[in-house]
PDB file of N, CA and C in Angstrom:
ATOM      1  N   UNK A   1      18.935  26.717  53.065  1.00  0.00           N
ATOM      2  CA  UNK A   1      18.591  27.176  54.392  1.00  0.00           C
ATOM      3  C   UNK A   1      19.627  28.214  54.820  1.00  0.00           C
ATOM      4  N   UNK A   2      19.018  29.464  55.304  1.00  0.00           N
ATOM      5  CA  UNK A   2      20.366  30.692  55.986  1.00  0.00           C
ATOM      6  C   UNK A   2      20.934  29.787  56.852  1.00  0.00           C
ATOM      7  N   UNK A   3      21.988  30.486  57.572  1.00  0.00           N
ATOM      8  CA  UNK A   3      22.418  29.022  58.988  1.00  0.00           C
ATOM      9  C   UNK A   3      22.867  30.632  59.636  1.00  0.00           C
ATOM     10  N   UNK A   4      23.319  31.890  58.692  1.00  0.00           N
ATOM     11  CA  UNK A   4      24.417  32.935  59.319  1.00  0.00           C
ATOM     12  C   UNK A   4      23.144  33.724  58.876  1.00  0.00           C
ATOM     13  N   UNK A   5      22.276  34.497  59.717  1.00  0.00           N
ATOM     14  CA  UNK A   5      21.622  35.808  59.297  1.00  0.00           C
ATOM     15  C   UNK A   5      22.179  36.889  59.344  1.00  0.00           C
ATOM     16  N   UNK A   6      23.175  37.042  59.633  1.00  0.00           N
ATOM     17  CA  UNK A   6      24.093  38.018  60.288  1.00  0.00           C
ATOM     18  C   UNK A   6      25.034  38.418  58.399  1.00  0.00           C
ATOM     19  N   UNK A   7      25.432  37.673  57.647  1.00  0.00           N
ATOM     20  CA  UNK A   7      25.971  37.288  57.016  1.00  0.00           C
ATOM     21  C   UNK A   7      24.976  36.996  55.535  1.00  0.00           C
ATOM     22  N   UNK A   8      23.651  36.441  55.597  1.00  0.00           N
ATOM     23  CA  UNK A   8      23.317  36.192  55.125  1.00  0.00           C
ATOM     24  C   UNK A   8      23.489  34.900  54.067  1.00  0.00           C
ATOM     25  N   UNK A   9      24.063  33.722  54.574  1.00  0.00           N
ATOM     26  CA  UNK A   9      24.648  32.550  54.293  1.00  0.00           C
ATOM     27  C   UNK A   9      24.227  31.393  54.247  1.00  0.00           C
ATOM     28  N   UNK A  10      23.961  30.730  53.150  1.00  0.00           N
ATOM     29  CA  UNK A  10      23.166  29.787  53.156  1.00  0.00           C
ATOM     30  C   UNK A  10      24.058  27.977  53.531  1.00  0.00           C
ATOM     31  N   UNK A  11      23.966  27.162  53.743  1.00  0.00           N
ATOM     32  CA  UNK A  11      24.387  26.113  53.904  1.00  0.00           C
ATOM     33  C   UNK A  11      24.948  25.859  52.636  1.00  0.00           C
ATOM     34  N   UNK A  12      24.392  26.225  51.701  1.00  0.00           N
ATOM     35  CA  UNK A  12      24.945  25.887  50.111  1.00  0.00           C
ATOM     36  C   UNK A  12      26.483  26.631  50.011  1.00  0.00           C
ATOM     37  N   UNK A  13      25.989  28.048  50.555  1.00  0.00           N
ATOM     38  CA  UNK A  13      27.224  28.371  50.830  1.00  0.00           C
ATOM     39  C   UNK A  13      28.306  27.814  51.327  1.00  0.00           C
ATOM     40  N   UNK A  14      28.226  27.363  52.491  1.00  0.00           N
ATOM     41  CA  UNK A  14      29.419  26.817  53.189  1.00  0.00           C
ATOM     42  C   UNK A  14      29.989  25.329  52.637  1.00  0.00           C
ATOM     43  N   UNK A  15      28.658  24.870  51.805  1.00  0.00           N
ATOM     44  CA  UNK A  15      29.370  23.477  51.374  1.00  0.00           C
ATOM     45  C   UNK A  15      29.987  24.257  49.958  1.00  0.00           C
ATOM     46  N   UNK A  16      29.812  24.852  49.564  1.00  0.00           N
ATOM     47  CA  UNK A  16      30.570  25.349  48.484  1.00  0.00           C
ATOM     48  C   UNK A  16      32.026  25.877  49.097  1.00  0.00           C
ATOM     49  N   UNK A  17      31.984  25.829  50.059  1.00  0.00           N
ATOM     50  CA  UNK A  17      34.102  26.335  50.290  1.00  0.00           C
ATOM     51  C   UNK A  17      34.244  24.905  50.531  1.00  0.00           C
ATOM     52  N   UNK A  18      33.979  23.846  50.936  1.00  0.00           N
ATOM     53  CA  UNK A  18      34.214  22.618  50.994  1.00  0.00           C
ATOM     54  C   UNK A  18      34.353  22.198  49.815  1.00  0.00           C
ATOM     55  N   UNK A  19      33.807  22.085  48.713  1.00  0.00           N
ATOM     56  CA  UNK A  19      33.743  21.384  47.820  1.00  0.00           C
ATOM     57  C   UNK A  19      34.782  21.964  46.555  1.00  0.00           C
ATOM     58  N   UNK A  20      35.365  23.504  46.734  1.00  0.00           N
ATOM     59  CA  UNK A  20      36.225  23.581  46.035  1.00  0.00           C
ATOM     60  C   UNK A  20      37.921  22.767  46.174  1.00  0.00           C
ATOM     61  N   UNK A  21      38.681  22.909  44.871  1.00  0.00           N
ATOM     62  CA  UNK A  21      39.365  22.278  44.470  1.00  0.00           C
ATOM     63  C   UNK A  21      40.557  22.800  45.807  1.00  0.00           C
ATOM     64  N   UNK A  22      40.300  24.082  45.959  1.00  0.00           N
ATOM     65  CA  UNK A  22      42.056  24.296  46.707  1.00  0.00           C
ATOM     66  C   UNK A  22      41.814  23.812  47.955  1.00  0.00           C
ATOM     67  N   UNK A  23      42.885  24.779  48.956  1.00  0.00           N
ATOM     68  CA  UNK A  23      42.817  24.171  50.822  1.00  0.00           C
ATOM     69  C   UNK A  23      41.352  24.733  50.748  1.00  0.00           C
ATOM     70  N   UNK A  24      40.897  23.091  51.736  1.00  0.00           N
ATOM     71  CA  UNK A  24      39.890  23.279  52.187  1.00  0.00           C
ATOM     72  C   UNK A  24      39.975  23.720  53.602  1.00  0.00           C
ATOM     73  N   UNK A  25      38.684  25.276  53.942  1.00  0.00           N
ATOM     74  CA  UNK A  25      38.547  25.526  56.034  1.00  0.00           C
ATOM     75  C   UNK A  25      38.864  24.430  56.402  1.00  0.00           C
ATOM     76  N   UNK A  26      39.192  25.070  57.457  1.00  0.00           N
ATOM     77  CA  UNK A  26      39.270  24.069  58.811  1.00  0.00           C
ATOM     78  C   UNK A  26      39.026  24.612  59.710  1.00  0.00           C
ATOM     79  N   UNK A  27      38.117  25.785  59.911  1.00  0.00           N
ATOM     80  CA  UNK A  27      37.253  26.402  60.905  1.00  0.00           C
ATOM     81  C   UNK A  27      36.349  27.610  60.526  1.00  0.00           C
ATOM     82  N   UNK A  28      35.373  27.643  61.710  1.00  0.00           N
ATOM     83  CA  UNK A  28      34.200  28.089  60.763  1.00  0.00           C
ATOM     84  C   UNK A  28      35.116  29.370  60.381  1.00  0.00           C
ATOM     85  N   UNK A  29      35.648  30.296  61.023  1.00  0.00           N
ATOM     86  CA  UNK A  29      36.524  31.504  60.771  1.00  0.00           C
ATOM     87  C   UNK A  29      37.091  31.576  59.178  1.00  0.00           C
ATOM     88  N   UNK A  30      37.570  30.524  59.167  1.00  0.00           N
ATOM     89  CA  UNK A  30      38.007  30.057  57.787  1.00  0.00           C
ATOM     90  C   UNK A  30      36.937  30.069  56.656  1.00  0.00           C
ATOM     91  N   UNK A  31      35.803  29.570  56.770  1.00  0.00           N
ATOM     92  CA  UNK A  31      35.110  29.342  56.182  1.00  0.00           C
ATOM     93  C   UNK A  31      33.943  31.038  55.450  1.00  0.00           C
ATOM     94  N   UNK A  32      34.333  31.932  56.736  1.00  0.00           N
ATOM     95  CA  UNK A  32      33.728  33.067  56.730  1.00  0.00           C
ATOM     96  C   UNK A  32      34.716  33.937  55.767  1.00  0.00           C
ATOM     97  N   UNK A  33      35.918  33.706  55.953  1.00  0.00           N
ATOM     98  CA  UNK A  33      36.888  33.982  55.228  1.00  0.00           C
ATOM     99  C   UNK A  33      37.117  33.528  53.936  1.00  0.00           C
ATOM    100  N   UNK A  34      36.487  32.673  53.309  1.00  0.00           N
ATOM    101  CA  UNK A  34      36.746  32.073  52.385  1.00  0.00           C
ATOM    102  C   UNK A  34      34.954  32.862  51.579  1.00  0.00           C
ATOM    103  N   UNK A  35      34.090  33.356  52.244  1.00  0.00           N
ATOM    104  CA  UNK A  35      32.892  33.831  51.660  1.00  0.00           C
ATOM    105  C   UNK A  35      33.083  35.576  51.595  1.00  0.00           C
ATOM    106  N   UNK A  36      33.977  35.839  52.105  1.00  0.00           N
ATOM    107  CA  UNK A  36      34.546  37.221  51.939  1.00  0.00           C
ATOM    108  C   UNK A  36      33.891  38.111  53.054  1.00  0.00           C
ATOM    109  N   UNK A  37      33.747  37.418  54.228  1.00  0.00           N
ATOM    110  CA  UNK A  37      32.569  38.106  55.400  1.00  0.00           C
ATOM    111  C   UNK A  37      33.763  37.580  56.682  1.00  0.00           C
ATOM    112  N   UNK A  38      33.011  38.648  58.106  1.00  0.00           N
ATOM    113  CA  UNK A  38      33.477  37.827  59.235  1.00  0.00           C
ATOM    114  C   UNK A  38      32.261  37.590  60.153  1.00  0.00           C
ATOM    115  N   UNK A  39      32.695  36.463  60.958  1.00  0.00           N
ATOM    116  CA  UNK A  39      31.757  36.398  62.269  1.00  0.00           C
ATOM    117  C   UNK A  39      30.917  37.642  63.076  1.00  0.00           C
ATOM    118  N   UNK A  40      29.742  37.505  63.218  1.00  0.00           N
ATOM    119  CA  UNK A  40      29.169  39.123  63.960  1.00  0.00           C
ATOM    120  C   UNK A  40      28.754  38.314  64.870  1.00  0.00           C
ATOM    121  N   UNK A  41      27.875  37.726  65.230  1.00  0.00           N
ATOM    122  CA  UNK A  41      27.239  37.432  66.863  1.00  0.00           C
ATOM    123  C   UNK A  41      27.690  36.102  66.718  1.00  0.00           C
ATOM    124  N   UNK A  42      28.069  35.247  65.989  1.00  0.00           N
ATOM    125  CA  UNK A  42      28.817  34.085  66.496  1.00  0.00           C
ATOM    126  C   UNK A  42      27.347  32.373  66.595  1.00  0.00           C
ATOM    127  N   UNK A  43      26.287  33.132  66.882  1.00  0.00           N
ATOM    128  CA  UNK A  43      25.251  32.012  66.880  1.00  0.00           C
ATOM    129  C   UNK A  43      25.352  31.101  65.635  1.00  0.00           C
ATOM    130  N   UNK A  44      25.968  31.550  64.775  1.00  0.00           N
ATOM    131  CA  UNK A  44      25.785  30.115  63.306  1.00  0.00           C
ATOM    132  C   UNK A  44      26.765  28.951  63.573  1.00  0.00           C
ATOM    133  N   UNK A  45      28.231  29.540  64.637  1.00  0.00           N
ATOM    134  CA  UNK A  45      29.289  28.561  64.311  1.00  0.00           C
ATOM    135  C   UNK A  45      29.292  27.468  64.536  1.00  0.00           C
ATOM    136  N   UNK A  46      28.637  26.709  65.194  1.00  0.00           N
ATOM    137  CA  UNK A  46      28.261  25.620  65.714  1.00  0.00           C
ATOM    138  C   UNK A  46      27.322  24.929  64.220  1.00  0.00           C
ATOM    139  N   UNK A  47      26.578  25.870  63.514  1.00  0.00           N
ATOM    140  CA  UNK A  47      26.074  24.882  62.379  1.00  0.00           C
ATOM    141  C   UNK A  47      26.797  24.776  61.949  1.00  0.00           C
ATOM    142  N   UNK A  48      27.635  26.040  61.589  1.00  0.00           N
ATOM    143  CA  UNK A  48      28.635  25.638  60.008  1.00  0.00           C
ATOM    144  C   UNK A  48      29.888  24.335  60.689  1.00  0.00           C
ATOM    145  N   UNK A  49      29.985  24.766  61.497  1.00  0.00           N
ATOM    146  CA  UNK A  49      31.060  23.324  62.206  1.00  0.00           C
ATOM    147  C   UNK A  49      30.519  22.029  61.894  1.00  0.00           C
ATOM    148  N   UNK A  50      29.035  21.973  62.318  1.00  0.00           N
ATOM    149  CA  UNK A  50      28.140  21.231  61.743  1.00  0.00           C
ATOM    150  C   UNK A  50      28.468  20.670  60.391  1.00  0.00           C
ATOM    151  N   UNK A  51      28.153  20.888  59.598  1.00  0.00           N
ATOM    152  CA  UNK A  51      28.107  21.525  58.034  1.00  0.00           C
ATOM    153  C   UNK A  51      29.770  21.005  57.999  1.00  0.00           C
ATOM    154  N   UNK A  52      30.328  21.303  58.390  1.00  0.00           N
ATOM    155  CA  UNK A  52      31.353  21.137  57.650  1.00  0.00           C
ATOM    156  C   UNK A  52      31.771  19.588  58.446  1.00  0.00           C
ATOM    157  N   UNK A  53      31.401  19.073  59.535  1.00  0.00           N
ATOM    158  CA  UNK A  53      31.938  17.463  59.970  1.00  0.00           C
ATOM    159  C   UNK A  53      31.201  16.792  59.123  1.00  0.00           C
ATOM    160  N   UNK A  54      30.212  16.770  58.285  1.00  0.00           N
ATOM    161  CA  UNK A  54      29.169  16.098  57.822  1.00  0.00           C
ATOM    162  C   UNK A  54      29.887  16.018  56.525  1.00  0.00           C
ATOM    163  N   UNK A  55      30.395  16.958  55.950  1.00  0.00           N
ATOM    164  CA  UNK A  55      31.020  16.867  54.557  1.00  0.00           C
ATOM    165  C   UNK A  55      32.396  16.201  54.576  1.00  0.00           C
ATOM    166  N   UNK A  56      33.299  16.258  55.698  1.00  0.00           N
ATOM    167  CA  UNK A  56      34.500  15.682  56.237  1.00  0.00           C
ATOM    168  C   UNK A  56      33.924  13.918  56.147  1.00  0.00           C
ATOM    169  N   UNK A  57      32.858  13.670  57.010  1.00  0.00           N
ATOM    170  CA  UNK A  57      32.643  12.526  56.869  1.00  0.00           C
ATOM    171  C   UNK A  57      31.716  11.366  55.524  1.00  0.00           C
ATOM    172  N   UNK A  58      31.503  12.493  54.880  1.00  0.00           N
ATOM    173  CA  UNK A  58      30.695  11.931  53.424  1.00  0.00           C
ATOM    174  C   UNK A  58      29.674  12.068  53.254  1.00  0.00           C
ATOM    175  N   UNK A  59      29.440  12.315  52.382  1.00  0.00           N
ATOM    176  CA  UNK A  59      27.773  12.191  52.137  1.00  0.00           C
ATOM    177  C   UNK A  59      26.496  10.819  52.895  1.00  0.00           C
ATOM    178  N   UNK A  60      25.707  11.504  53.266  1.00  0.00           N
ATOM    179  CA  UNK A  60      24.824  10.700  53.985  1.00  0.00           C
ATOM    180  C   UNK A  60      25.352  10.871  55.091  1.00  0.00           C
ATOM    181  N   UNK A  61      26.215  11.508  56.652  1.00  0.00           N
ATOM    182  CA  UNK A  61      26.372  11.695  57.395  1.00  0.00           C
ATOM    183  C   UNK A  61      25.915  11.964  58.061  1.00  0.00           C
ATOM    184  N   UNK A  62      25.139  12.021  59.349  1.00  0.00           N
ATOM    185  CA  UNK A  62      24.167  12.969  59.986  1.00  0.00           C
ATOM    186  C   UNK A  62      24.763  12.729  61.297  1.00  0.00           C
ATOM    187  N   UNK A  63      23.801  13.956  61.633  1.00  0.00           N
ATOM    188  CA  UNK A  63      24.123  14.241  63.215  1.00  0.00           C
ATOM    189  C   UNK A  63      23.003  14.072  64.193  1.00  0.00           C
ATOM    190  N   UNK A  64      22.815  12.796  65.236  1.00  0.00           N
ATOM    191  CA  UNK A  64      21.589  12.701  65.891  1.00  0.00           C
ATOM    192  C   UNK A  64      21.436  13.517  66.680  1.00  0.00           C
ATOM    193  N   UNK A  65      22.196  14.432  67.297  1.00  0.00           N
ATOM    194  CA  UNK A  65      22.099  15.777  68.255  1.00  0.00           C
ATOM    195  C   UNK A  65      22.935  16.703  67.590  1.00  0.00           C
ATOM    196  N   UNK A  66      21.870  18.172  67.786  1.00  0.00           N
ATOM    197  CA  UNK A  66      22.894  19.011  67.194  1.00  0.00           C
ATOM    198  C   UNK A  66      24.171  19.467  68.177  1.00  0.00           C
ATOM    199  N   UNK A  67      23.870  19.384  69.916  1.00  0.00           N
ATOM    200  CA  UNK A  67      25.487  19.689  69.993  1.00  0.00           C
ATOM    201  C   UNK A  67      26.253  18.563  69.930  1.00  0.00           C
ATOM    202  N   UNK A  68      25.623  17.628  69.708  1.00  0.00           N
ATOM    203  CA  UNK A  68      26.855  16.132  69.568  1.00  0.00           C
ATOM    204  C   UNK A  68      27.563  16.150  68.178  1.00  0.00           C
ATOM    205  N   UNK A  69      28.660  15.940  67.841  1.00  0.00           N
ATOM    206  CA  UNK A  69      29.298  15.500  66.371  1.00  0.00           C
ATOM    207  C   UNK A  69      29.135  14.281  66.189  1.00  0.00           C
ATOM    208  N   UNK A  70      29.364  14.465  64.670  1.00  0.00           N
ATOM    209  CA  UNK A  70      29.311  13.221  64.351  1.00  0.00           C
ATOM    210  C   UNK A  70      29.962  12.417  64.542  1.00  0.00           C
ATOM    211  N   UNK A  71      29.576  10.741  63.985  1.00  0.00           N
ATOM    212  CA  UNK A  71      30.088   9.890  64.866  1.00  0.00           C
ATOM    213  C   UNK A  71      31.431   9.804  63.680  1.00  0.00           C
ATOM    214  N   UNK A  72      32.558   9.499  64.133  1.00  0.00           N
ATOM    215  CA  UNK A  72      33.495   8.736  63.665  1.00  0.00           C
ATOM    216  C   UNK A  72      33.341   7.807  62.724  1.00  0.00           C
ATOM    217  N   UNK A  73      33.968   7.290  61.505  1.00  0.00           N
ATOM    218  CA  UNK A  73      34.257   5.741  60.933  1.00  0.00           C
ATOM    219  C   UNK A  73      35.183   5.409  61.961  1.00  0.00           C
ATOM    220  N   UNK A  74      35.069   3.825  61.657  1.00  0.00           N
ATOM    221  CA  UNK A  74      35.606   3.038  62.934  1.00  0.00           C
ATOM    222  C   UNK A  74      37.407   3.144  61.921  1.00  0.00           C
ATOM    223  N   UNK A  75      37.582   3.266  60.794  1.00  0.00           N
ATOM    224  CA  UNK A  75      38.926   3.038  59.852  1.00  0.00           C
ATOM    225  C   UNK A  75      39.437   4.373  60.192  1.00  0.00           C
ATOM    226  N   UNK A  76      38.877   5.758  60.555  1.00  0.00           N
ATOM    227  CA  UNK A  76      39.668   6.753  61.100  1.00  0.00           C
ATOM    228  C   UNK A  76      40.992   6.657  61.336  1.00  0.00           C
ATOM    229  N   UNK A  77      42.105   7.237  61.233  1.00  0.00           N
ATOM    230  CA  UNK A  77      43.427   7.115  61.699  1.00  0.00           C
ATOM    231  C   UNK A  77      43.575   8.721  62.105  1.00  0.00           C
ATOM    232  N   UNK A  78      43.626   9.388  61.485  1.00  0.00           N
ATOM    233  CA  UNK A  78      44.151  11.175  61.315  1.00  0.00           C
ATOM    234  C   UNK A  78      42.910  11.989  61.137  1.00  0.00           C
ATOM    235  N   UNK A  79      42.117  12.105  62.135  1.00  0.00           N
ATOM    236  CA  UNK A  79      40.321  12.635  62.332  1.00  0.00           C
ATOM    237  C   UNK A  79      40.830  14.120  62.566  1.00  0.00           C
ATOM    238  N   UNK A  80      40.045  14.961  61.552  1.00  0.00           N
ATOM    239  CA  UNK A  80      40.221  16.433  61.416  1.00  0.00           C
ATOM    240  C   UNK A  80      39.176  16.731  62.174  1.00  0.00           C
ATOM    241  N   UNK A  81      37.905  16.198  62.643  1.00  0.00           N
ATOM    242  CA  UNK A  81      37.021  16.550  63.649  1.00  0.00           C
ATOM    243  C   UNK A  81      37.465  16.135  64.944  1.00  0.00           C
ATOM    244  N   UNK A  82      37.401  17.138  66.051  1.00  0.00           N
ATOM    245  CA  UNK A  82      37.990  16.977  67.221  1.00  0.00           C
ATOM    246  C   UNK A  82      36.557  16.247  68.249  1.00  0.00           C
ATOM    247  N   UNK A  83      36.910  15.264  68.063  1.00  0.00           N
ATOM    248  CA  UNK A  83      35.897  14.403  69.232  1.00  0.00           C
ATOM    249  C   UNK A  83      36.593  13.249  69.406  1.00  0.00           C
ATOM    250  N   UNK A  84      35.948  12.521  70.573  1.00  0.00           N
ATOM    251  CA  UNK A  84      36.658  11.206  71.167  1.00  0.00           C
ATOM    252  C   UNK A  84      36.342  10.107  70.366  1.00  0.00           C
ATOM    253  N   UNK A  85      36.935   9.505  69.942  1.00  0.00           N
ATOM    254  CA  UNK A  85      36.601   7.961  68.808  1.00  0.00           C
ATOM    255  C   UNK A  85      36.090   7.257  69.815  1.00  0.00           C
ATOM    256  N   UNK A  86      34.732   6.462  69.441  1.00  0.00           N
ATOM    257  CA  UNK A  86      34.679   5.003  70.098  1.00  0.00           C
ATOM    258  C   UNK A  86      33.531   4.805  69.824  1.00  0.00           C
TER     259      UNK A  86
END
């Protein structure tokens, strides 16, 4: 699926900077950076943020609203996704 038309970027894409071996993004900026492109109108960042809490939290993760994140594990200690635990 594109997520960046701007960019032309598929979701495969972005889980592919996740899934390599070195530092993994830690923002979509990062992530645009890591595909050799930058942000133009900004409408994708919210998927790829998407996209990328879902892979932070494991496979099978989902998100029941897209502006809500995902939910937390309750064993969390040091949460790289910025939302409120509970």
């Amino acid at each position: 699926m594109i997520v960046c038309s701007c960019n032309v970027l598929t979701d495969h894409d972005v889980r592919s900077t996740l899934a390599d071996g070195k530092e993994k993004p830690r923002t979509a900026g990062q992530v645009y950076g890591c595909l050799g492109c930058s942000a133009q109108c900004g409408r994708c960042a919210r998927t790829i943020r998407r996209i990328m809490d879902e892979a932070l939290l494991g496979a099978g993760a989902t998100v029941a609203n897209e502006d809500a994140p995902a939910a937390c594990p309750a064993a969390c200690k040091c949460c790289p996704v910025k939302h409120a635990h509970g």
